[in-house]
Protein backbone atom coordinates (compact mmCIF):
# COMPACT_ATOMS: atom_id res chain seq x y z
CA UNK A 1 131.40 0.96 -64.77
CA UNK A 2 127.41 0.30 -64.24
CA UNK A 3 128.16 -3.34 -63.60
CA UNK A 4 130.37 -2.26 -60.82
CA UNK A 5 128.07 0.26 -59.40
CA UNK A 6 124.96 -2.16 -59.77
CA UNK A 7 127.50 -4.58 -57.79
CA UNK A 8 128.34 -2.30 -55.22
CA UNK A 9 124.54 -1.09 -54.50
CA UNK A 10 123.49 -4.81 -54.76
CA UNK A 11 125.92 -5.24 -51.67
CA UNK A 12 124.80 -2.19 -49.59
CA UNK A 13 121.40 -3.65 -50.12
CA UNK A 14 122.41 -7.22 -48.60
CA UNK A 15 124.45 -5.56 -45.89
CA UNK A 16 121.66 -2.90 -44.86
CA UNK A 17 119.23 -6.39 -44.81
CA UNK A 18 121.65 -8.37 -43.27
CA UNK A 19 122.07 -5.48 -40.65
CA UNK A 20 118.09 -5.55 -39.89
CA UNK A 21 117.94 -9.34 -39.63
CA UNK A 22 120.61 -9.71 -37.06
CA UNK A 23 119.22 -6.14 -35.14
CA UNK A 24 115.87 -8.42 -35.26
CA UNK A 25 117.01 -11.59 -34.16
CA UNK A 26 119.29 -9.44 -31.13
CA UNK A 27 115.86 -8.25 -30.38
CA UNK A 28 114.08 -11.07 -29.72
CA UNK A 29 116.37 -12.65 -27.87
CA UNK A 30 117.07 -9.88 -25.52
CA UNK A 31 113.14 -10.12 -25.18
CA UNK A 32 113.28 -13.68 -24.87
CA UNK A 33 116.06 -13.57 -21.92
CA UNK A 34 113.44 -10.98 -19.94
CA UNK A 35 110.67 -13.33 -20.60
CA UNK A 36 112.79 -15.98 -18.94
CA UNK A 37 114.38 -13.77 -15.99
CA UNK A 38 111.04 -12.65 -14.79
CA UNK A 39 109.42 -16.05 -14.66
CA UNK A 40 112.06 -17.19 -12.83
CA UNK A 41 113.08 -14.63 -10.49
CA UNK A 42 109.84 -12.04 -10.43
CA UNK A 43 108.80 -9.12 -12.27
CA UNK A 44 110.97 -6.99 -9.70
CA UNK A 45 114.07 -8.98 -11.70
CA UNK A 46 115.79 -5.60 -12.95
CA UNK A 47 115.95 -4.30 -9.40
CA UNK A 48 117.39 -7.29 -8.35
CA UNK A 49 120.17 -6.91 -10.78
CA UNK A 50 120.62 -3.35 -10.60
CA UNK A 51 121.04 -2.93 -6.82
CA UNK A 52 123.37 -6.80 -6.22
CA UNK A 53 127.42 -6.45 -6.03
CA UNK A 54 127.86 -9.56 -6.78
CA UNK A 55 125.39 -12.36 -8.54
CA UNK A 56 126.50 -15.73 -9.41
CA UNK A 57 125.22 -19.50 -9.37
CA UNK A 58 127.29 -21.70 -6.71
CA UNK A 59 127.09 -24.47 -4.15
CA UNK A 60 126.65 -23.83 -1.10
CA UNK A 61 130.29 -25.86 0.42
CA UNK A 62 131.11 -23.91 4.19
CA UNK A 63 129.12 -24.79 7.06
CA UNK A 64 127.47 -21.68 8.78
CA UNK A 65 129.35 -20.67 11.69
CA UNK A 66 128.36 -18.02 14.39
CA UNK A 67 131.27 -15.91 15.40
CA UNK A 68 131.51 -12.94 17.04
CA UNK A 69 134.75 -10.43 16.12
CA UNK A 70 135.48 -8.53 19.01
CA UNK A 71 136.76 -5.63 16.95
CA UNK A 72 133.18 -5.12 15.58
CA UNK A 73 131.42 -6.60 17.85
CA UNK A 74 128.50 -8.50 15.49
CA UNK A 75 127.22 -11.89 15.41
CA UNK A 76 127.64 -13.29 12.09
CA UNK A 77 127.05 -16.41 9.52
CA UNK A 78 129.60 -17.11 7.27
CA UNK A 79 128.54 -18.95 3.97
CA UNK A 80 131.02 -19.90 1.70
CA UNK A 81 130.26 -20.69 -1.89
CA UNK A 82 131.71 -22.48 -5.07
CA UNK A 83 131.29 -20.11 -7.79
CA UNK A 84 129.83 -21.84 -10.57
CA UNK A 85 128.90 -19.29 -12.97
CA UNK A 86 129.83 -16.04 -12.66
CA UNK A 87 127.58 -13.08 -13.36
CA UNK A 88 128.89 -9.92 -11.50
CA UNK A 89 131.59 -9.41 -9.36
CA UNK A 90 133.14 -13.04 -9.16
CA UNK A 91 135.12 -15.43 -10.65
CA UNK A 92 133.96 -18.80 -11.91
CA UNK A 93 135.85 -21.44 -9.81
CA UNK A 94 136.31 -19.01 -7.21
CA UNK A 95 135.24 -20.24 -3.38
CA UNK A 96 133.55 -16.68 -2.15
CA UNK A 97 132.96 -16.15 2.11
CA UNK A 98 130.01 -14.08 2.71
CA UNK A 99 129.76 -12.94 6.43
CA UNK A 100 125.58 -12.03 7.18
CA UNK A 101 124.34 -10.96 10.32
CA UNK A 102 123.15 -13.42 12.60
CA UNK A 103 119.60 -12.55 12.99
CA UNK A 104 119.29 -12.47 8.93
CA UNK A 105 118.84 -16.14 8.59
CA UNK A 106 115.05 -15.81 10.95
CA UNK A 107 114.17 -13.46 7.68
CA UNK A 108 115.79 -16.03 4.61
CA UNK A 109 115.45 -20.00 4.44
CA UNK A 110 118.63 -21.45 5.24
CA UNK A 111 120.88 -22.42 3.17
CA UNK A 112 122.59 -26.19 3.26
CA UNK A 113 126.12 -27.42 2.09
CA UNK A 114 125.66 -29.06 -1.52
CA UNK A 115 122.83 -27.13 -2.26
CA UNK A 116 123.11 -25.05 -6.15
CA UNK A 117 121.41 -21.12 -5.50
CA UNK A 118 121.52 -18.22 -7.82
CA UNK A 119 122.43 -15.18 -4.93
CA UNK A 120 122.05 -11.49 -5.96
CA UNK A 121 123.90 -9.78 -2.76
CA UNK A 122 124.78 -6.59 -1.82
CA UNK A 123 128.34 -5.21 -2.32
CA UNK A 124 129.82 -5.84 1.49
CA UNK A 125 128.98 -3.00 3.84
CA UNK A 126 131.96 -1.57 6.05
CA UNK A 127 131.82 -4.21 8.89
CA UNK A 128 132.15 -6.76 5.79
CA UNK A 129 128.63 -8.09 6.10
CA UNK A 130 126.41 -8.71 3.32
CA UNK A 131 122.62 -10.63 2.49
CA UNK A 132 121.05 -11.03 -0.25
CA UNK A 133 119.05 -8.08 -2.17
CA UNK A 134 115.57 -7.82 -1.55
CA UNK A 135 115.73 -10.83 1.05
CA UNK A 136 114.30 -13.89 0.30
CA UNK A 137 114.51 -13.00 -3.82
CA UNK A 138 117.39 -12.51 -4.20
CA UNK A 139 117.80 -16.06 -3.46
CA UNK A 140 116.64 -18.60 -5.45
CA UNK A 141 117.31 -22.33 -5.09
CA UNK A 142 118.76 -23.89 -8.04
CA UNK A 143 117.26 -27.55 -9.42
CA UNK A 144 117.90 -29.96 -11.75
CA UNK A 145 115.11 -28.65 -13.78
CA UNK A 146 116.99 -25.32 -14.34
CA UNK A 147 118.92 -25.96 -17.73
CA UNK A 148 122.60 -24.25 -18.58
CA UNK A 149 120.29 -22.34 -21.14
CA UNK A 150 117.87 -20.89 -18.52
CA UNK A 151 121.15 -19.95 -16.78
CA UNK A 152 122.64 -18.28 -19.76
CA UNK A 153 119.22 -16.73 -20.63
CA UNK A 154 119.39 -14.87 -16.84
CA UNK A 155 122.98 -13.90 -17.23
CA UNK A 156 122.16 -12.11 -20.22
CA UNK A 157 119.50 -10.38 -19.37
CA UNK A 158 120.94 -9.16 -15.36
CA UNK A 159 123.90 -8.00 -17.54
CA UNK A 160 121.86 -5.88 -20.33
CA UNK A 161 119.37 -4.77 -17.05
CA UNK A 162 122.43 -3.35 -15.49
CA UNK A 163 123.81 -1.43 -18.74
CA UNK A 164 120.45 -0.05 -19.15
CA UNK A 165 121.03 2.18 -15.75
C-alpha cells in the first residue's frame, strides 16, 4: 500500500511539473509571437487585430477597376485577392473581391497584381465597401524575407489579441 501511494504522489509530482513546464514554454511563446507582431506591424498591432473583419496574407490577382453602381451611386476599386493564409474571416484558397472607395487609394500605396500583402480590413460596410484598418497599417507588403514562421508567429498572436477582448 505505501509503494502505491509513494507511486501515485511521485506521479502528481511529475504531472503538476510537467503542467508548469508546458504553462512556461506557452508563455514564452505567446510573448515571443507579440515580440514578433509588433516589430513587424507596430506597437498599435492589437488594435489592428481587434478592430479588422477579415485578415489574411494573399496576392494581389484582379486588376483595379473603377465602377460606378448606379444603385449606390459610389465610385469604387475592386481588388481581388488569393487567400494564402487565412487568419480571420477567410478561407485559405479562397479568391476574396474587396470593393474600396475610389478616393481611398490617394490615402494607401497601391496595390499591384502578383504582389504578397498581409491586409487587416474592416468587416464590409452596408454599400459593401471596405479599406484597410488604420489605413496605410493595416497593410503591409509581404517579401521574400518574411518566413512561413514570421507568418505563423503573427497569426498567433492577432488570434490570442482578439480573444483577449
Amino acid at each position: 500500500m505505501r509503494a502505491s501511494r509513494r507511486f501515485l504522489m511521485a506521479t502528481i509530482a511529475v504531472l503538476c511539473c510537467s503542467n508548469s513546464i508546458i504553462l512556461a514554454q506557452s508563455e514564452l511563446a505567446n510573448r515571443s509571437d507579440q515580440a514578433a507582431a509588433e516589430r513587424i506591424l507596430g506597437p498599435h498591432w492589437k488594435q489592428l487585430s481587434r478592430r479588422a473583419g477579415m485578415v489574411f496574407s494573399g496576392t494581389a490577382i484582379g486588376t483595379k477597376v473603377l465602377e460606378v453602381r448606379t444603385d449606390q451611386g459610389v465610385p469604387a476599386i475592386t481588388l481581388t485577392f488569393r487567400v494564402e493564409r487565412a487568419v480571420i474571416g477567410v478561407e485559405a484558397g479562397q479568391a476574396v473581391t474587396i470593393r474600396q472607395w475610389a478616393g481611398a487609394p490617394s490615402q494607401l500605396r497601391l496595390v499591384r497584381d502578383g504582389e504578397h500583402v498581409l491586409l487587416f480590413l474592416y468587416p464590409p460596410s452596408r454599400l459593401g465597401l471596405t479599406s484597410p484598418v488604420g489605413g496605410a497599417q493595416g497593410l503591409i507588403q509581404l517579401n521574400a524575407q518574411t518566413s512561413d514562421a514570421a507568418l505563423t508567429q503573427l497569426e498567433r498572436a492577432i488570434r490570442t489579441a482578439r480573444q483577449e477582448e
